[in-house]
Protein backbone atom coordinates (compact mmCIF):
# COMPACT_ATOMS: atom_id res chain seq x y z
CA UNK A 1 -8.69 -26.99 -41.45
CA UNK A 2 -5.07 -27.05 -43.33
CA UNK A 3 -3.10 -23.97 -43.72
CA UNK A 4 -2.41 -23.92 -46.96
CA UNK A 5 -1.13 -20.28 -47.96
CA UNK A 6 2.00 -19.95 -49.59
CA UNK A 7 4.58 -17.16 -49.09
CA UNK A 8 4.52 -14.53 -51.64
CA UNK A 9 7.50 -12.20 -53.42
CA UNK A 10 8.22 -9.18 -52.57
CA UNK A 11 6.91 -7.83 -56.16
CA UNK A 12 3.37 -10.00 -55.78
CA UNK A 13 2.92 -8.68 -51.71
CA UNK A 14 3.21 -4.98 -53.35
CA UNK A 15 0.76 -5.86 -56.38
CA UNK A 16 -1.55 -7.06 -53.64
CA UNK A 17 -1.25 -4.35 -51.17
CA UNK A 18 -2.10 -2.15 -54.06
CA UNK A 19 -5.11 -4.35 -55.27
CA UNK A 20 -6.41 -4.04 -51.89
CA UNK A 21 -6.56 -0.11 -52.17
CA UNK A 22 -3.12 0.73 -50.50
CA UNK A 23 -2.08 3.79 -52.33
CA UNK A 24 2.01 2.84 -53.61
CA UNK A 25 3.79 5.81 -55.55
CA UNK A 26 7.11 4.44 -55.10
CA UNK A 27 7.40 0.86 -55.48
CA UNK A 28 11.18 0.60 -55.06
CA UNK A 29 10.90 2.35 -51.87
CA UNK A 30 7.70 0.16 -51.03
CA UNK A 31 9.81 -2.90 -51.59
CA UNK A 32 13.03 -1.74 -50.15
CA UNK A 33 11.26 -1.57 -46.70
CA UNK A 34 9.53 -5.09 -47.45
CA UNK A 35 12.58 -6.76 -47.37
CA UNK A 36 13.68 -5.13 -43.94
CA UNK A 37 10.40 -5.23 -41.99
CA UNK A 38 8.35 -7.76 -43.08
CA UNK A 39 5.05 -8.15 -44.66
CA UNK A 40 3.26 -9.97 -41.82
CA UNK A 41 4.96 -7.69 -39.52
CA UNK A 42 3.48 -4.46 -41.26
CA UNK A 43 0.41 -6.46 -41.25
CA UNK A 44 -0.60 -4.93 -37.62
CA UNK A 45 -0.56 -1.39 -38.89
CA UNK A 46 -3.20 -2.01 -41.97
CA UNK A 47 -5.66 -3.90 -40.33
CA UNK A 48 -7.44 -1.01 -38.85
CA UNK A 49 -7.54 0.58 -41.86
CA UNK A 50 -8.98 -2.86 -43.94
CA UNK A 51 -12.60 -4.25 -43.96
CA UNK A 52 -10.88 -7.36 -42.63
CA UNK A 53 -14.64 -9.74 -42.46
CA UNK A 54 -14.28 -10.23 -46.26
CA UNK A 55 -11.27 -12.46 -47.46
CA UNK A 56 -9.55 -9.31 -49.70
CA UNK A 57 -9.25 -7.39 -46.51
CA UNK A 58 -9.70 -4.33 -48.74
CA UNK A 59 -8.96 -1.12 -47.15
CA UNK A 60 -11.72 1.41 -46.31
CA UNK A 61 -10.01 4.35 -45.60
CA UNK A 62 -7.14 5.72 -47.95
CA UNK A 63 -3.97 5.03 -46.37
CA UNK A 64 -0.66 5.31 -48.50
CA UNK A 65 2.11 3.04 -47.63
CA UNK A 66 4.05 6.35 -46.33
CA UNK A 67 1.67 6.48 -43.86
CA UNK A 68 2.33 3.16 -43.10
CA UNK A 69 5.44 3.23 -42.27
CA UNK A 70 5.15 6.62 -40.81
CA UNK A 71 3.27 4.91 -38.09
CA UNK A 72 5.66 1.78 -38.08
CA UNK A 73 7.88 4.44 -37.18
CA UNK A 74 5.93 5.97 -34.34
CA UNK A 75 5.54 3.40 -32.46
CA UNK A 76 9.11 1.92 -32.70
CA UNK A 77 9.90 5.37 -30.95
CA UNK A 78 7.14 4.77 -28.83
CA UNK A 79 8.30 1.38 -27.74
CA UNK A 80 12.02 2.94 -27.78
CA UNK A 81 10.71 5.57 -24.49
CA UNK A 82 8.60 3.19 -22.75
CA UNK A 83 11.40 0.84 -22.67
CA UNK A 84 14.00 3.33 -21.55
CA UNK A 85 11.26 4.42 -18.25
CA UNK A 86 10.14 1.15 -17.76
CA UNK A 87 14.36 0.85 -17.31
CA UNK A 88 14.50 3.37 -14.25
CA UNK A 89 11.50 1.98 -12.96
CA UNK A 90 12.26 -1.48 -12.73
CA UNK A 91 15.41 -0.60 -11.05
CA UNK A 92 14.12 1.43 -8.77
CA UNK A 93 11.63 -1.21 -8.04
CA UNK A 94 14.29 -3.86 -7.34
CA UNK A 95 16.59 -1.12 -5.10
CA UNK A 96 13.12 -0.69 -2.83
CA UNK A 97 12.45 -3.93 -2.22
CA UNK A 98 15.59 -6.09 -1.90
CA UNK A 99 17.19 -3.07 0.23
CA UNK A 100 13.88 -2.26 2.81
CA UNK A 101 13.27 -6.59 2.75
CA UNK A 102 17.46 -7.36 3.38
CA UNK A 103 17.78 -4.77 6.17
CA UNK A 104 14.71 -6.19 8.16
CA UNK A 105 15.28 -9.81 7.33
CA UNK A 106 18.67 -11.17 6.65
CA UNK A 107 20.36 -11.41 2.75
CA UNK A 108 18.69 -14.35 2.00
CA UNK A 109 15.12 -12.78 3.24
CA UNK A 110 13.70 -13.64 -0.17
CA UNK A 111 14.19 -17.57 0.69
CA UNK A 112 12.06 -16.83 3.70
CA UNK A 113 9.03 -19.05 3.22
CA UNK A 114 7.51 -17.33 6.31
CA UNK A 115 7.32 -13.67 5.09
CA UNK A 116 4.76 -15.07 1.79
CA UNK A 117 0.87 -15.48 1.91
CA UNK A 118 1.26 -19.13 -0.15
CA UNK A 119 4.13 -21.23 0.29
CA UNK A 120 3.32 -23.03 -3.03
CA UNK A 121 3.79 -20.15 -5.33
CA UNK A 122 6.32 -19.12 -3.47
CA UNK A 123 8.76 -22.70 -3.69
CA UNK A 124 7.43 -22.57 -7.36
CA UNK A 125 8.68 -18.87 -8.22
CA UNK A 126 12.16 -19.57 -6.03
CA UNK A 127 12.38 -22.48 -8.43
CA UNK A 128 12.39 -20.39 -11.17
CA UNK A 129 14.64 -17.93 -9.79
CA UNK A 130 17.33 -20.49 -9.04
CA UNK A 131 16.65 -21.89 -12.70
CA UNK A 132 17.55 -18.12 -13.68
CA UNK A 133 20.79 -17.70 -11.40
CA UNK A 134 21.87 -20.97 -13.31
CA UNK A 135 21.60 -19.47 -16.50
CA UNK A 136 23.31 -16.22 -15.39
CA UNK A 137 26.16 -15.33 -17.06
CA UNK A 138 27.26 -11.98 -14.26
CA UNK A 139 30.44 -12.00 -13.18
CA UNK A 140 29.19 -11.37 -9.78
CA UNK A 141 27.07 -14.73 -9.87
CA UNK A 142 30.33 -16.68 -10.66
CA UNK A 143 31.90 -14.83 -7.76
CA UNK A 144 29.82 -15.99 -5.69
CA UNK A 145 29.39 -19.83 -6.86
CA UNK A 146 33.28 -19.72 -6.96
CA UNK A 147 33.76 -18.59 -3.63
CA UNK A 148 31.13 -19.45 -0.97
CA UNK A 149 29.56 -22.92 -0.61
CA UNK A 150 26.67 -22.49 1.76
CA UNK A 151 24.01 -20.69 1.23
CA UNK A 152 24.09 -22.31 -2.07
CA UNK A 153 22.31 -19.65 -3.40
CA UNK A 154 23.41 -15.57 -3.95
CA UNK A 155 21.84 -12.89 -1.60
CA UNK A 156 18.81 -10.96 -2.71
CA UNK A 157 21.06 -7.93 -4.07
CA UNK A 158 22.53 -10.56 -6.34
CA UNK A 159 19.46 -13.28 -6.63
CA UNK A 160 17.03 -10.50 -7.32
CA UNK A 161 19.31 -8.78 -9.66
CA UNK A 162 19.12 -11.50 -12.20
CA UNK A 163 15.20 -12.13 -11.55
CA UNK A 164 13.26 -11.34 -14.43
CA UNK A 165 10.74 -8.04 -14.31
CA UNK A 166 7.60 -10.70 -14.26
CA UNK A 167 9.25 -13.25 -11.67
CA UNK A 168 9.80 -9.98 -9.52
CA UNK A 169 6.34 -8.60 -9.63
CA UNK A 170 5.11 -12.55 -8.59
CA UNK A 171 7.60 -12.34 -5.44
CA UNK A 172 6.20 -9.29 -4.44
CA UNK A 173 2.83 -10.19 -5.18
CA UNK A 174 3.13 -13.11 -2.41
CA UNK A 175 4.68 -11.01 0.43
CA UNK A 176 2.22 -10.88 3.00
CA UNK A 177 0.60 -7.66 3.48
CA UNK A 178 2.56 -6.17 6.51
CA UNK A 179 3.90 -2.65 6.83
CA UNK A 180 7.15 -3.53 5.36
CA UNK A 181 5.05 -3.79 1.98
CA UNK A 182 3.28 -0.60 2.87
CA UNK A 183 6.22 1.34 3.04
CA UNK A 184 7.45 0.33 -0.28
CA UNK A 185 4.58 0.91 -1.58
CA UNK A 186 4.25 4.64 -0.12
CA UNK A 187 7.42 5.51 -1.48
CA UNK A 188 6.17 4.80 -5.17
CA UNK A 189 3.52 7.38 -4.18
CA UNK A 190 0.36 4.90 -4.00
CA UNK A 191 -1.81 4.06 -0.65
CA UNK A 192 -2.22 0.19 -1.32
CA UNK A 193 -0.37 -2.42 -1.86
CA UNK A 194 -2.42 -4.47 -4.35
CA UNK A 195 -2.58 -0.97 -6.46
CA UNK A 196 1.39 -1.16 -7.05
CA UNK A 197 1.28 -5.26 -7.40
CA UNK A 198 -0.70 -4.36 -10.72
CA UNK A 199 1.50 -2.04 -12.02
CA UNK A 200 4.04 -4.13 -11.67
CA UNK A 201 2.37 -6.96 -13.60
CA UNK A 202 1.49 -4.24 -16.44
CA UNK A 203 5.19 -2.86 -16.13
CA UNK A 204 6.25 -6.48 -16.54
CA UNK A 205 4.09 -7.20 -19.41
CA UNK A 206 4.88 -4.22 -21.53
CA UNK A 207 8.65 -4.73 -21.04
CA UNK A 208 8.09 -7.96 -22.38
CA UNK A 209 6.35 -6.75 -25.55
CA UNK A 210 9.24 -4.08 -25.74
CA UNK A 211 12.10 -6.49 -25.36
CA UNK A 212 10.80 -8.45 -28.37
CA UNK A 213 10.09 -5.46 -30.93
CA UNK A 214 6.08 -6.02 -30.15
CA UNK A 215 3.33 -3.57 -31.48
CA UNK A 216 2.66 -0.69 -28.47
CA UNK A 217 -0.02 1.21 -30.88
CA UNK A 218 -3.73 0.35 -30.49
CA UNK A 219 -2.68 -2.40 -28.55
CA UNK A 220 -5.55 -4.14 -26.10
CA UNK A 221 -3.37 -5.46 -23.03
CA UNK A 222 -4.14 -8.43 -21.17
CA UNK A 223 -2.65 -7.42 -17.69
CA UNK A 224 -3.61 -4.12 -16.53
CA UNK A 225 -2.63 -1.61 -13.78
CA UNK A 226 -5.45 -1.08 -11.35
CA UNK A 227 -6.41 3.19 -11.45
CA UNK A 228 -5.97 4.22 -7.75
CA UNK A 229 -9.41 5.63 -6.26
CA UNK A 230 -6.47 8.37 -4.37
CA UNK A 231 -3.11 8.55 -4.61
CA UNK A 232 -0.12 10.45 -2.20
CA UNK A 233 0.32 12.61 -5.56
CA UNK A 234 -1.73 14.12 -8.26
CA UNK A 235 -2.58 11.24 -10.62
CA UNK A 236 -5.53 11.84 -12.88
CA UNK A 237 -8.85 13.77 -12.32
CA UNK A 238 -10.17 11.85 -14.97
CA UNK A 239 -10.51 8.30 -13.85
CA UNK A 240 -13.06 7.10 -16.60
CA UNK A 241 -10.26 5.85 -18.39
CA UNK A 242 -9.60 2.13 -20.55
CA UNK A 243 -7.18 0.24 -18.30
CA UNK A 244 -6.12 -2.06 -21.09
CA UNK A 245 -5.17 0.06 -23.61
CA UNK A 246 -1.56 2.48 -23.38
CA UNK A 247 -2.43 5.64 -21.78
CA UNK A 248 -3.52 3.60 -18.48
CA UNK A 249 -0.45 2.18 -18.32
CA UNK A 250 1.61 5.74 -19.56
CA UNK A 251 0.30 7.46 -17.18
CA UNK A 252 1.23 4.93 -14.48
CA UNK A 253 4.73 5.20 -15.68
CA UNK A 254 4.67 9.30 -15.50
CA UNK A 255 3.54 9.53 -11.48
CA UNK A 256 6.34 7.07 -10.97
CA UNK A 257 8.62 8.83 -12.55
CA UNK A 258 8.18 11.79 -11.44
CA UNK A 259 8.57 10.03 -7.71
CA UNK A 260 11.55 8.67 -8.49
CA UNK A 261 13.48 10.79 -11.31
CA UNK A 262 12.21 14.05 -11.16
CA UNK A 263 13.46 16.32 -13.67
CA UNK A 264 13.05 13.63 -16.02
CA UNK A 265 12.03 14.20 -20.41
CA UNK A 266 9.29 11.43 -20.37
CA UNK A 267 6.54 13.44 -20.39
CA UNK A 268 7.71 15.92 -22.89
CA UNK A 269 9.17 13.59 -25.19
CA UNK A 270 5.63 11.52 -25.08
CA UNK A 271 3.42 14.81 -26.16
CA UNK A 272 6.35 15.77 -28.75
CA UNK A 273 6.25 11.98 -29.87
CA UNK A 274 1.77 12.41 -29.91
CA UNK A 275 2.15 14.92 -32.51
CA UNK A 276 4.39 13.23 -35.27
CA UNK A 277 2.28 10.72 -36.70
CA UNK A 278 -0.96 11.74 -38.80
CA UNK A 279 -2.99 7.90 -38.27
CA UNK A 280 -2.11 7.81 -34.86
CA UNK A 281 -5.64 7.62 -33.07
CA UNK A 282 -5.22 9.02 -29.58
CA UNK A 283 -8.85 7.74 -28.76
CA UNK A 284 -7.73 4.53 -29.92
CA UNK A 285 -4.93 4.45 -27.97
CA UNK A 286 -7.11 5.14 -24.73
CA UNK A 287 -6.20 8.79 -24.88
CA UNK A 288 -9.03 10.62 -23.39
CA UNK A 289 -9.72 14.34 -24.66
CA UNK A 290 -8.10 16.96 -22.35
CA UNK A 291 -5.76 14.75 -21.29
CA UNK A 292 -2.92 17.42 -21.17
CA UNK A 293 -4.92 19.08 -18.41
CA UNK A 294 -4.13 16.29 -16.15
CA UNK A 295 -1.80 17.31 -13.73
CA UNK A 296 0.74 14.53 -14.34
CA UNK A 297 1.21 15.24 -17.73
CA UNK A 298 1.70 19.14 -17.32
């Protein structure tokens, strides 16, 4: 099968949106915003509300294009905090490990082929590490390629600095289980090490839709944090919860920070942020009911 559809004007999107049952008062306004956030892109925040099996995708509920971009709105501030926690959190993440992992095994411990469960993963993630340090363009990278010949390659305090979020969670992944992980691991708060591997992956994952402007609302995720069965801290009494949609991973995000930056807004900025959008479906978003009685969230 061909694609065959052809792009549409500005004007003829609005005259369809409207044919479709979208509810347009101001169609200057409606195609003011249309030429800064695209059609396609607003695309994501209709098609819950359209009957989207029939080839009109018209919509069943009655939405207005305010609400629309009310939501568009909501959920770029929603991206906007996630992506300023998932900040502290990855660098905390990175401090743990290349400090407890550099103390006990050399700078270069992360080179150490002996201290990972498979030595092909591991030979193909340093691969993509060096492929990384290449591409660096930190000042203290040149230092080093300027200054030292052998090892050819940075410490871990620089390597690991440049690493992305996802290679990071992958290295970590493949240390062997050994009470060097442990105690990382306990001082994020969680009993197991394969618990914090997955929130890493998820942490990884959702930076990754962040960094590129992705949709955080009513998303379904694809890599999801594992819900502890007990935890060092409070976590959540109610454990009946979807891991792949945003609260799983949200309320991962709140025990850490609260480990590691306590004092900190996220929580109250998150409930403040709940309340200012009309469509947004906190079922939807894996949001179970009573979930401001959880202790994390008070």
């Amino acid at each position: 099968m061909n694609f065959n559809k052809p792009p549409i004007s500005i004007p003829d999107q609005i005259s369809l949106l409207k044919k479709r049952g979208l509810l347009i008062t101001d169609e200057t306004k409606a195609a003011h915003y249309l030429s800064n956030i695209s059609y396609y892109r607003l695309r994501a925040y209709t098609y819950p509300f359209q009957d989207n099996s029939v080839p009109d995708h018209p919509f069943v509920k009655q939405v207005s294009f305010d609400d629309i971009i009310d939501l568009y709105v909501f959920d770029r501030r929603l991206r906007l905090l996630v992506f300023d926690g998932l900040e502290k959190i990855e660098i905390a993440l990175r401090t743990k490990i290349i400090y407890h992992y550099s103390v006990l095994y050399g700078s270069h411990w992360h080179e150490n082929i002996s201290i990972y469960r498979s030595q092909s993963r591991v030979i193909r993630d340093l691969g993509k590490l060096y492929e990384e340090i290449d591409r660096s363009n930190e000042t203290f990278i040149k230092h080093y390629k300027n200054t030292y010949t052998q090892p050819p390659n940075p410490p871990s305090w620089m390597s690991l600095e440049v690493a992305s979020m996802g290679l990071l969670s992958k290295l970590f992944e493949n240390l062997k289980l050994s009470p060097d992980k442990k105690e990382i691991t306990k001082s994020f708060g969680l009993s197991h090490p394969f618990i914090l591997e997955s929130w890493m992956h998820a942490f990884a994952q959702l930076r990754n839709i962040c960094a590129h402007h992705g949709r955080l609302w009513n998303r379904r995720f694809t890599t999801t944090p594992k819900i502890p069965d007990n935890s060092i801290h409070p976590y959540l009494n109610n454990k009946k919860i979807y891991p792949n949609k945003i609260y799983a991973i949200l309320s991962s995000m709140t025990y850490i920070l609260h480990i590691i930056s306590p004092g900190n807004t996220f929580n109250t900025r998150l409930k403040e942020l709940m309340k200012s959008c009309k469509l947004t479906d906190e079922k939807e978003m894996g949001f179970p009911e009573n979930w401001l009685d959880e202790p994390i969230w008070k």
